[in-house]
N, C-alpha and C. Protein backbone atom coordinates (compact mmCIF):
# COMPACT_ATOMS: atom_id res chain seq x y z
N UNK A 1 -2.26 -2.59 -22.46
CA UNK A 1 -1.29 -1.94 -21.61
C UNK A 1 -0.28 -1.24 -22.51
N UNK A 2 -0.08 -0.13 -22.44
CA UNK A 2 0.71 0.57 -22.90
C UNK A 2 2.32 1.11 -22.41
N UNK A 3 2.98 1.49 -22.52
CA UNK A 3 4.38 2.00 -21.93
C UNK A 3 4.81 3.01 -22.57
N UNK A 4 5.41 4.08 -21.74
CA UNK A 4 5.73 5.57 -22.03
C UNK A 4 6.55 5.72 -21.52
N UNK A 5 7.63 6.71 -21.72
CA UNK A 5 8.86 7.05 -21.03
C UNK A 5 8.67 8.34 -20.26
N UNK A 6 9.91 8.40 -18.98
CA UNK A 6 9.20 9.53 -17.76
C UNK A 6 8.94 10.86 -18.64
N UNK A 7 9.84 10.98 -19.79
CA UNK A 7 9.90 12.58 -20.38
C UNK A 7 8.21 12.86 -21.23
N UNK A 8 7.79 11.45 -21.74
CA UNK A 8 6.87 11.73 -22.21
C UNK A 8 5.50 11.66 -21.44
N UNK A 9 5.41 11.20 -20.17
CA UNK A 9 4.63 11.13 -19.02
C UNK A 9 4.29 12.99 -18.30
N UNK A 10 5.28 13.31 -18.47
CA UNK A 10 5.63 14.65 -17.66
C UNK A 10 4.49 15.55 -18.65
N UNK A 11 5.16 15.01 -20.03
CA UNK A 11 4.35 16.19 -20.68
C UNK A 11 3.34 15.64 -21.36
N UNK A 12 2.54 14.85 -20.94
CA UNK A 12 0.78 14.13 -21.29
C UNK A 12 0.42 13.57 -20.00
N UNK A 13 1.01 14.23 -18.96
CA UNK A 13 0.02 13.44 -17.66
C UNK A 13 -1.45 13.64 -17.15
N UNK A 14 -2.03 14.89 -18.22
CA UNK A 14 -3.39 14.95 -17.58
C UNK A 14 -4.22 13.68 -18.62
N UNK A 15 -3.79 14.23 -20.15
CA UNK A 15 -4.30 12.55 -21.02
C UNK A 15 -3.96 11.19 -20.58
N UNK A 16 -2.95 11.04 -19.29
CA UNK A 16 -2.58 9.66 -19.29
C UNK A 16 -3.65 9.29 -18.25
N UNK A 17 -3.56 10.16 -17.59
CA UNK A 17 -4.46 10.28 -16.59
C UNK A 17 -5.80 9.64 -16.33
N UNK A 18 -6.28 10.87 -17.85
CA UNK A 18 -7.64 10.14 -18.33
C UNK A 18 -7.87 9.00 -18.51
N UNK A 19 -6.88 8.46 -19.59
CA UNK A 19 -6.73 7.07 -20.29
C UNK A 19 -6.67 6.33 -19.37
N UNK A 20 -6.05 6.40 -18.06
CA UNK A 20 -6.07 5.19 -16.93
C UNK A 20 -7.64 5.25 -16.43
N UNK A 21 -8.71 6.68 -16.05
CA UNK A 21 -9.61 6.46 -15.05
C UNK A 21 -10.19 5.83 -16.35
N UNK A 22 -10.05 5.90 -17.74
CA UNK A 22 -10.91 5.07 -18.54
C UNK A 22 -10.70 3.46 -18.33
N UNK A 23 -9.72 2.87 -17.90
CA UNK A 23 -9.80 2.18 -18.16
C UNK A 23 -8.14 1.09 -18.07
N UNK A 24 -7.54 1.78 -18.94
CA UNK A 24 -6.66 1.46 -19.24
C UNK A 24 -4.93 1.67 -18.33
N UNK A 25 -4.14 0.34 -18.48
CA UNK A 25 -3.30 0.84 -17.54
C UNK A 25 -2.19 1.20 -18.00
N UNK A 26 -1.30 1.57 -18.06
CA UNK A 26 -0.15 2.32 -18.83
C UNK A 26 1.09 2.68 -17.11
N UNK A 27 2.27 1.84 -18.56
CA UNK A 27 3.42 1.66 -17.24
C UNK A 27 4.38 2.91 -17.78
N UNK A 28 5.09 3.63 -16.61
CA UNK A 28 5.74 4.31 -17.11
C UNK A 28 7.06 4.52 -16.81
N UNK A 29 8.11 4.15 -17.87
CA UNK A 29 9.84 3.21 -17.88
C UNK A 29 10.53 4.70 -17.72
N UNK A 30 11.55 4.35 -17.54
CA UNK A 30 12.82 5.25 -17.37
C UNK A 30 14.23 4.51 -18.18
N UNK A 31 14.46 4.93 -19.24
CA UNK A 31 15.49 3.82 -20.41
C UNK A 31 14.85 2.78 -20.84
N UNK A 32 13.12 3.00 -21.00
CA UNK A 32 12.80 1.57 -20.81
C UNK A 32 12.77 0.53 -20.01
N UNK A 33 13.12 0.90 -18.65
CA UNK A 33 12.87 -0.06 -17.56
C UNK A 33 11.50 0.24 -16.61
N UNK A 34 10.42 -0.81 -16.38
CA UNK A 34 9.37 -0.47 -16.01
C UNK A 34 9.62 0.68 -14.78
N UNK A 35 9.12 1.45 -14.31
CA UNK A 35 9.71 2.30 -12.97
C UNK A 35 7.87 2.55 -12.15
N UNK A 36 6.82 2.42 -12.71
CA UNK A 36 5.50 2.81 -12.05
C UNK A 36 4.52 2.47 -13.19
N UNK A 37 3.05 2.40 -12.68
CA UNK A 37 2.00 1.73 -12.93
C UNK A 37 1.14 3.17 -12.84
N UNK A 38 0.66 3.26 -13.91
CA UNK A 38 -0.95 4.30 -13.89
C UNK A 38 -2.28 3.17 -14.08
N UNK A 39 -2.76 3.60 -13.06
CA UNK A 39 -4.06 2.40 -13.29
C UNK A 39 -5.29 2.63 -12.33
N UNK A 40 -7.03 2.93 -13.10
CA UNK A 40 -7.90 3.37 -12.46
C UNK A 40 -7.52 3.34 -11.26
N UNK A 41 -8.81 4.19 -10.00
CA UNK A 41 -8.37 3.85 -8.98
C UNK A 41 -9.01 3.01 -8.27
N UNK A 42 -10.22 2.05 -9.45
CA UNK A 42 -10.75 0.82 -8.66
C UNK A 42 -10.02 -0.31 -8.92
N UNK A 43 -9.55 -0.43 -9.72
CA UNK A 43 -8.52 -1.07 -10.43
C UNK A 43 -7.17 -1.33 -9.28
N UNK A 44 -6.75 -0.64 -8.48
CA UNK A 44 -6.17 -0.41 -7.70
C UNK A 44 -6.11 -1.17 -5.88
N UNK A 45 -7.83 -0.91 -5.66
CA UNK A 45 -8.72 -1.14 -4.87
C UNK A 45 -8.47 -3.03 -4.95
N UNK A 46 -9.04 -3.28 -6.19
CA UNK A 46 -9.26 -5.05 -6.20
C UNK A 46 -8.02 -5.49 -5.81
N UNK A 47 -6.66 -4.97 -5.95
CA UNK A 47 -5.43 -5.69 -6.92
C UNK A 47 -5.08 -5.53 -4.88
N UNK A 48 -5.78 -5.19 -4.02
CA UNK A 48 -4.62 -5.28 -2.50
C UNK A 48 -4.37 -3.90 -1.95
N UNK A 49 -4.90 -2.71 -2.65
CA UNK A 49 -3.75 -1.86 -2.32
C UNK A 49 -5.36 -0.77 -0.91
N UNK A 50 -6.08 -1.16 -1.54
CA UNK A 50 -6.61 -0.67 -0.09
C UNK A 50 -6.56 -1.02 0.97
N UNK A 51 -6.71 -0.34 2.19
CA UNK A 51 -6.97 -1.55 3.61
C UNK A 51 -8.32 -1.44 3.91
N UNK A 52 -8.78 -2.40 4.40
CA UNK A 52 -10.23 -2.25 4.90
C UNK A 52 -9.96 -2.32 6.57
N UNK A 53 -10.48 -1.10 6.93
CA UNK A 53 -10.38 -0.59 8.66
C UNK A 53 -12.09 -1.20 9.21
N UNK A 54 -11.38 -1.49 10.75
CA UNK A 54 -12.25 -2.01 11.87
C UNK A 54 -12.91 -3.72 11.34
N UNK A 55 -12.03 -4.16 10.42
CA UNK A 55 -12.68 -5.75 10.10
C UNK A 55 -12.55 -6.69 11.57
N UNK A 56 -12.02 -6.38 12.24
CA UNK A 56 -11.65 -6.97 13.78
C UNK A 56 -12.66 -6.53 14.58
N UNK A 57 -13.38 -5.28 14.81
CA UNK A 57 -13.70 -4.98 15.49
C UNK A 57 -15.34 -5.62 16.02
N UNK A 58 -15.23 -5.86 17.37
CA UNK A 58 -15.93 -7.00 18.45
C UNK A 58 -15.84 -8.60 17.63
N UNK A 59 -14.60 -8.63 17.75
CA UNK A 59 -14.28 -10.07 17.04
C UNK A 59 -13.27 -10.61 18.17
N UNK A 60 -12.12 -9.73 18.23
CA UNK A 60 -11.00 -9.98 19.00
C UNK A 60 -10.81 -9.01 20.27
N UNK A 61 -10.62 -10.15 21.69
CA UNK A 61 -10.66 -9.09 22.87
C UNK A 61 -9.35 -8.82 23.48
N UNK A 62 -8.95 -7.92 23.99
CA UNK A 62 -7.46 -7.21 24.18
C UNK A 62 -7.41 -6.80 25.66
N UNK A 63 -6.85 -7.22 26.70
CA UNK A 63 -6.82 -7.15 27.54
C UNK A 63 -6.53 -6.08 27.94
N UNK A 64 -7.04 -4.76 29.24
CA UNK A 64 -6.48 -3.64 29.19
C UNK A 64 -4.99 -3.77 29.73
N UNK A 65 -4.38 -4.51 29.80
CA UNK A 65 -3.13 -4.36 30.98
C UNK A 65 -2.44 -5.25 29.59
N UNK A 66 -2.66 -5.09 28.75
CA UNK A 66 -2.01 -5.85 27.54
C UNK A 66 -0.55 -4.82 27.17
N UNK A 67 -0.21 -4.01 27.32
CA UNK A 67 0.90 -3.47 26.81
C UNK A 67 1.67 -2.56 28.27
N UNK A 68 1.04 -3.10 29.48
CA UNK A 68 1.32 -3.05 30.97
C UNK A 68 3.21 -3.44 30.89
N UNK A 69 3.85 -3.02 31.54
CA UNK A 69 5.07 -3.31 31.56
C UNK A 69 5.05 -5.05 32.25
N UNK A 70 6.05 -5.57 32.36
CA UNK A 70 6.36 -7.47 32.88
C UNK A 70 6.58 -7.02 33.89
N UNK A 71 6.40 -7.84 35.12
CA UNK A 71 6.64 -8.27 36.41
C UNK A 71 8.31 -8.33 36.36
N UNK A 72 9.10 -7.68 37.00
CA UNK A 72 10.24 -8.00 37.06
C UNK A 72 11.07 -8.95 37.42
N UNK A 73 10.45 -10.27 38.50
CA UNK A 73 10.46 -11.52 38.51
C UNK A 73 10.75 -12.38 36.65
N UNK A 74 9.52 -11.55 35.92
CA UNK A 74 9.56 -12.08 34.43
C UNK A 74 10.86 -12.13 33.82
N UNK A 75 10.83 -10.87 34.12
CA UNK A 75 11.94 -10.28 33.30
C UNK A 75 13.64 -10.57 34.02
N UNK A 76 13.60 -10.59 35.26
CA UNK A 76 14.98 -11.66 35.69
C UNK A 76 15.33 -13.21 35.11
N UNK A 77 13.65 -13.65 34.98
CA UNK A 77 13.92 -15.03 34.48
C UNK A 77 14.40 -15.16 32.74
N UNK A 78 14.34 -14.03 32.24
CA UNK A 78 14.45 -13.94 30.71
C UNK A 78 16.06 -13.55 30.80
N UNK A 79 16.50 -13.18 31.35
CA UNK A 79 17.97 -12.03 31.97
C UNK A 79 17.44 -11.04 30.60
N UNK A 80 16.39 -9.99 31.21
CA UNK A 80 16.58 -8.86 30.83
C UNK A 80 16.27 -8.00 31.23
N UNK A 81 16.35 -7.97 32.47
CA UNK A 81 16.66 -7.11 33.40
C UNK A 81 17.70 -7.30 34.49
């Protein structure tokens, strides 16, 4: 892991670039304080940052009248209405 500062990021970002889809991850500070992460983009994938869409789907059933407004009876007994 390497570390670079934003001024020197600006002007090597297509080589840093590279160097990350190679492989490698490289943080890049501002005074030396970490501020962002360059890092493949499978690398990325493992670590959480994708979502995986329709993992629910025909698993969990949703009633159509599920986001139906409350019975106002309900809603007197809550006092919010």
């Amino acid at each position: 892991m390497r570390t670079v500062e934003i001024d020197e990021a600006e002007t090597h970002l297509l080589a840093l670039i590279e160097e990350a889809a190679a492989g490698e991850e490289i943080i890049i500070a501002k005074a030396g304080t970490p501020r962002a992460r360059l890092v493949p983009v499978e690398a990325a994938k493992k670590s959480g940052f994708a979502a995986t869409f329709g993992i629910w789907n025909d698993k969990v059933w949703m009633s159509d009248d599920f986001d139906a407004p409350l019975p106002s009876e309900m809603l007197k007994e809550w006092g919010v209405e």
